[in-house]
N, C-alpha and C. Protein backbone atom coordinates (compact mmCIF):
# COMPACT_ATOMS: atom_id res chain seq x y z
N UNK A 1 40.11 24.54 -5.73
CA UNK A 1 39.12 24.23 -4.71
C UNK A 1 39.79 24.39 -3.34
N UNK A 2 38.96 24.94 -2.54
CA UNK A 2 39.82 25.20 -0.91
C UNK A 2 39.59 23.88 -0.65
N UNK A 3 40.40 23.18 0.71
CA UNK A 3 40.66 22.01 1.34
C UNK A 3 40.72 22.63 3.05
N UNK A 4 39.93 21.61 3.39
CA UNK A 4 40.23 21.97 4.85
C UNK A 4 40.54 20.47 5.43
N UNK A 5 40.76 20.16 6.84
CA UNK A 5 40.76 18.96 7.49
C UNK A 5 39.24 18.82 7.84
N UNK A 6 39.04 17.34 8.30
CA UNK A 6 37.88 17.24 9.08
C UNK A 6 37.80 18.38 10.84
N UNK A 7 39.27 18.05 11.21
CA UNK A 7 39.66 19.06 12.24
C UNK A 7 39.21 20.38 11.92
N UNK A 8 39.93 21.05 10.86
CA UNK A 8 39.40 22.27 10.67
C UNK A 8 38.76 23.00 10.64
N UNK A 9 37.59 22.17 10.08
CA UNK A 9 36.26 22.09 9.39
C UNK A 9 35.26 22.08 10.83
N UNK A 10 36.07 21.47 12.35
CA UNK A 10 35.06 21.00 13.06
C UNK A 10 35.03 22.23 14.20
N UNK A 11 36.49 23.08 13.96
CA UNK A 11 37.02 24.31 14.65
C UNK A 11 36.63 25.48 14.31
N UNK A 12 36.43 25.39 12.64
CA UNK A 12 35.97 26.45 11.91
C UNK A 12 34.97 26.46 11.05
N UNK A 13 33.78 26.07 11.60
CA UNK A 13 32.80 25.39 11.09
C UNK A 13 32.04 26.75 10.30
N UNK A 14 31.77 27.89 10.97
CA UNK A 14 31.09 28.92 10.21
C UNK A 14 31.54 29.76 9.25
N UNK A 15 33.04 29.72 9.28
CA UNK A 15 34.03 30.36 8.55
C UNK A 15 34.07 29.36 6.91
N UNK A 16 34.14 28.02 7.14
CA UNK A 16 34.32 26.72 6.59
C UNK A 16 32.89 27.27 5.35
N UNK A 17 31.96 27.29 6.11
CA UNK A 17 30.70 27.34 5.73
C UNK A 17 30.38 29.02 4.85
N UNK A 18 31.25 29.51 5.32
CA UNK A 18 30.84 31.08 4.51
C UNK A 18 31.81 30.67 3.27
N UNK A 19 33.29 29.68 3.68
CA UNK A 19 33.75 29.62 2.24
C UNK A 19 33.16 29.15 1.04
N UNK A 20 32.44 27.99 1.27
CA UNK A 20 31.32 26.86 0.78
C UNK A 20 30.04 27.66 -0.01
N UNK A 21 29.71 29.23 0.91
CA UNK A 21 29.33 29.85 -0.40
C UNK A 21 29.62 29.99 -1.76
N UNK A 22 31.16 30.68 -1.87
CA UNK A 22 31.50 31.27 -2.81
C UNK A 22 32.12 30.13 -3.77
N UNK A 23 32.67 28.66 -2.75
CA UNK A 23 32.90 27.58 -3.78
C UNK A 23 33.16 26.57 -3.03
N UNK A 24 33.10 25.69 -3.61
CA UNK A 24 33.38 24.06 -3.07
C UNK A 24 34.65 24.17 -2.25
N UNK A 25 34.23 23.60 -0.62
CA UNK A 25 35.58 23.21 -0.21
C UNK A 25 35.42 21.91 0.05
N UNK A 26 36.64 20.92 -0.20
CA UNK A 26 37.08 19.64 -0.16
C UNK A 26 37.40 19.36 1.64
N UNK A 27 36.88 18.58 2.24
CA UNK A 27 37.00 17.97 3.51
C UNK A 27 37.85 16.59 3.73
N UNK A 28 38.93 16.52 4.04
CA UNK A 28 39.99 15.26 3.72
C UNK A 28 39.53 14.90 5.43
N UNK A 29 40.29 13.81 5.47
CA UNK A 29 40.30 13.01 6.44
C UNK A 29 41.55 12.06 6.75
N UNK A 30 42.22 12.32 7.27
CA UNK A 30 43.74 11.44 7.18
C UNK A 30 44.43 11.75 5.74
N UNK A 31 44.09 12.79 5.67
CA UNK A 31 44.75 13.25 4.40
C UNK A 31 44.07 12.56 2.64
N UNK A 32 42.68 12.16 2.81
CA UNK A 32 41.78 11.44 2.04
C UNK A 32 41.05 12.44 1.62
N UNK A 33 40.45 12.99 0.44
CA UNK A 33 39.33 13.61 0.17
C UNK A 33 38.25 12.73 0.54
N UNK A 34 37.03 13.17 1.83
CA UNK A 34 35.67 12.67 2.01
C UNK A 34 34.63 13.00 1.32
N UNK A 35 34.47 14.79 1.91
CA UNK A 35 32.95 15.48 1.55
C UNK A 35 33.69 16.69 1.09
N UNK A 36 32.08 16.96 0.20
CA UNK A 36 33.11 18.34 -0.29
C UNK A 36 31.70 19.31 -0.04
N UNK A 37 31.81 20.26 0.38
CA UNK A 37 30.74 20.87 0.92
C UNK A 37 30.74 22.33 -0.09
N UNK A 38 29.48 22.40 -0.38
CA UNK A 38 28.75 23.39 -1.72
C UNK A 38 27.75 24.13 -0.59
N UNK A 39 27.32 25.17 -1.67
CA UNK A 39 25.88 25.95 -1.57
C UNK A 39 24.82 25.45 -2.21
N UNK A 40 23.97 25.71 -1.82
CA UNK A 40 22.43 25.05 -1.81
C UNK A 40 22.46 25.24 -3.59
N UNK A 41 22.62 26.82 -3.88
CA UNK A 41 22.47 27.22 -5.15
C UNK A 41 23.07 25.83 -6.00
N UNK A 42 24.42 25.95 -5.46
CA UNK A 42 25.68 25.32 -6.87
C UNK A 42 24.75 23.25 -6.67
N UNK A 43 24.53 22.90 -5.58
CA UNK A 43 24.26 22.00 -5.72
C UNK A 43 23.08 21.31 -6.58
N UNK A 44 21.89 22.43 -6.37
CA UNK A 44 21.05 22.66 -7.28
C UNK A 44 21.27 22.58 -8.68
N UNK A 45 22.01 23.44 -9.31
CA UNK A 45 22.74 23.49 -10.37
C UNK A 45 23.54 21.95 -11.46
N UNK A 46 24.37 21.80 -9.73
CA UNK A 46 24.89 20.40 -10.04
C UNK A 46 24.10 19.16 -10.53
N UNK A 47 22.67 19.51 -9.72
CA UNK A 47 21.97 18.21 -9.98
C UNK A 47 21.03 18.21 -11.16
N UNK A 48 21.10 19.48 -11.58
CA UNK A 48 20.16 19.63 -12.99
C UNK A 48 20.69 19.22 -13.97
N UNK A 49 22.16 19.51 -14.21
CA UNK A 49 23.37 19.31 -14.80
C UNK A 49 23.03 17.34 -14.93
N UNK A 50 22.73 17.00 -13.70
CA UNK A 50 22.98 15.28 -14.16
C UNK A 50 21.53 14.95 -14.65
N UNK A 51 20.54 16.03 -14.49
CA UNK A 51 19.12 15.49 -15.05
C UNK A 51 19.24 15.49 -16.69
N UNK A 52 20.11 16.34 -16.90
CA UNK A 52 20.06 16.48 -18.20
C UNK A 52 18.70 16.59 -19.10
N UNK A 53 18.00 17.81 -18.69
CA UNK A 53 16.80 17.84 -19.19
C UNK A 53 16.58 18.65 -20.43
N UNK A 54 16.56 18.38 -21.32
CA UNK A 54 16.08 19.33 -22.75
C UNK A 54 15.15 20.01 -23.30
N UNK A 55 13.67 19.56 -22.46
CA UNK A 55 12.97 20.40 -23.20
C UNK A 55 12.96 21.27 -21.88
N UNK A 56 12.35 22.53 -22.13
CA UNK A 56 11.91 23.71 -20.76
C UNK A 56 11.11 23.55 -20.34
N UNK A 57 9.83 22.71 -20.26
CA UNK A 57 8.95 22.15 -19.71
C UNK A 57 9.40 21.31 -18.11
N UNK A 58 10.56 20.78 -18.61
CA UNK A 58 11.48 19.64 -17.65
C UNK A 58 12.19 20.40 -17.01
N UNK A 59 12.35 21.18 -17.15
CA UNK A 59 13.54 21.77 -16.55
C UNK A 59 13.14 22.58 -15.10
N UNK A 60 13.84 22.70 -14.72
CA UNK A 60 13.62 23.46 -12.98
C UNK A 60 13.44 24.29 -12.99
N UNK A 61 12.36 25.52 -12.32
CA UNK A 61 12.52 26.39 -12.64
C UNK A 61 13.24 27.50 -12.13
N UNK A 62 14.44 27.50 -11.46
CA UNK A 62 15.08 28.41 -11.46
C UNK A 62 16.43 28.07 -12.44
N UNK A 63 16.52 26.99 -13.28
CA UNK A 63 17.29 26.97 -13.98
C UNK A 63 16.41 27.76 -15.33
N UNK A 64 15.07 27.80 -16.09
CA UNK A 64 14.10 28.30 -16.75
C UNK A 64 14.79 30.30 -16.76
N UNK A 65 14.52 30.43 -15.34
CA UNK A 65 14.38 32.05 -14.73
C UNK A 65 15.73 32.45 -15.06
N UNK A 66 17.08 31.63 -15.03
CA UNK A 66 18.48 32.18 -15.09
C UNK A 66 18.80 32.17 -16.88
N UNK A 67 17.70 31.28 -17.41
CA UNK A 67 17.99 31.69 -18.84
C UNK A 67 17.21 33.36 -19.15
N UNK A 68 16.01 33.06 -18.72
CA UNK A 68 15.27 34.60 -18.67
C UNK A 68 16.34 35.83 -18.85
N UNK A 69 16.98 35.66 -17.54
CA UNK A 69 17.30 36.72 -17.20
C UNK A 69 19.23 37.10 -17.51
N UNK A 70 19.31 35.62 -18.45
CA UNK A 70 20.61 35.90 -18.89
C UNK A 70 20.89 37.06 -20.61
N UNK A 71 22.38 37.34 -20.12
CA UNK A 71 22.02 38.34 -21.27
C UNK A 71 23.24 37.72 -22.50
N UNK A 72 22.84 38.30 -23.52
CA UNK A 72 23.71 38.06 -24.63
C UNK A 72 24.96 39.12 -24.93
N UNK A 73 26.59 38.22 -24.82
CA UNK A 73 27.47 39.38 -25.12
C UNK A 73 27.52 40.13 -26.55
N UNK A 74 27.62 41.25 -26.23
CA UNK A 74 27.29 42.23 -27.58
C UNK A 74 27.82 41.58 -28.99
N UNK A 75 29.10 40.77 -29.50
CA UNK A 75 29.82 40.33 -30.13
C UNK A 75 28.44 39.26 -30.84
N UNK A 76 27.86 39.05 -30.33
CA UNK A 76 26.31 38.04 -31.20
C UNK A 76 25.70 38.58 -31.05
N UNK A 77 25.25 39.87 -31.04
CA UNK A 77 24.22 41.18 -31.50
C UNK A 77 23.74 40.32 -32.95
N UNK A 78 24.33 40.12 -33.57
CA UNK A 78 24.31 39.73 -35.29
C UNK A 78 23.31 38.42 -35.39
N UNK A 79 23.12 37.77 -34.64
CA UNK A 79 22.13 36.71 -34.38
C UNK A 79 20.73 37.42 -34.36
N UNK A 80 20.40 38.50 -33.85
CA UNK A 80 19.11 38.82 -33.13
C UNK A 80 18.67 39.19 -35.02
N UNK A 81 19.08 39.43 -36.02
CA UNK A 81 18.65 39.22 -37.21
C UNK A 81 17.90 37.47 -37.58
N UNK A 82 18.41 36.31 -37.27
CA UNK A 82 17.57 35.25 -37.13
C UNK A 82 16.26 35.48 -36.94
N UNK A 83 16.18 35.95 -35.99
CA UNK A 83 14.81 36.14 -34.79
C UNK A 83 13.68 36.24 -35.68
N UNK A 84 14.22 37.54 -36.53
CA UNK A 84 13.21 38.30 -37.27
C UNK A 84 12.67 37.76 -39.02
């Protein structure tokens, strides 16, 4: 996880923020982990993760759409016999 200071963070706020796309950076404070600053996406993610929802009815739907559109690695090709 990247780490910045609160300083850092307050100098390099857009830079800070383009890192926070690609992954969590940790914001210390006197040398303390405070905030840790995410993307909208991952936080989303994060919080479905604590809904813990099981059926697909419950579920969010862009968590629904990322199963859609996820694919299966070739190595369980051998499953799609179940199906049928």
């Amino acid at each position: 996880m990247v780490r910045a200071t609160a300083r850092q963070f307050q100098r390099r706020v857009g830079e800070i923020q383009h890192m926070a796309r690609k992954e969590p950076v940790e914001i210390t404070r006197h040398g303390r982990r405070e905030f840790v600053l995410m993307s909208a996406e991952e936080y989303d993610w994060m919080r479905a993760v604590m809904k813990r929802s099981f059926r697909t009815e419950e579920s969010p739907e862009f968590i629904v759409e990322a199963v859609r559109k996820a694919k299966m690695h070739p190595r369980h090709n051998h499953l799609n016999k179940l199906l049928k």
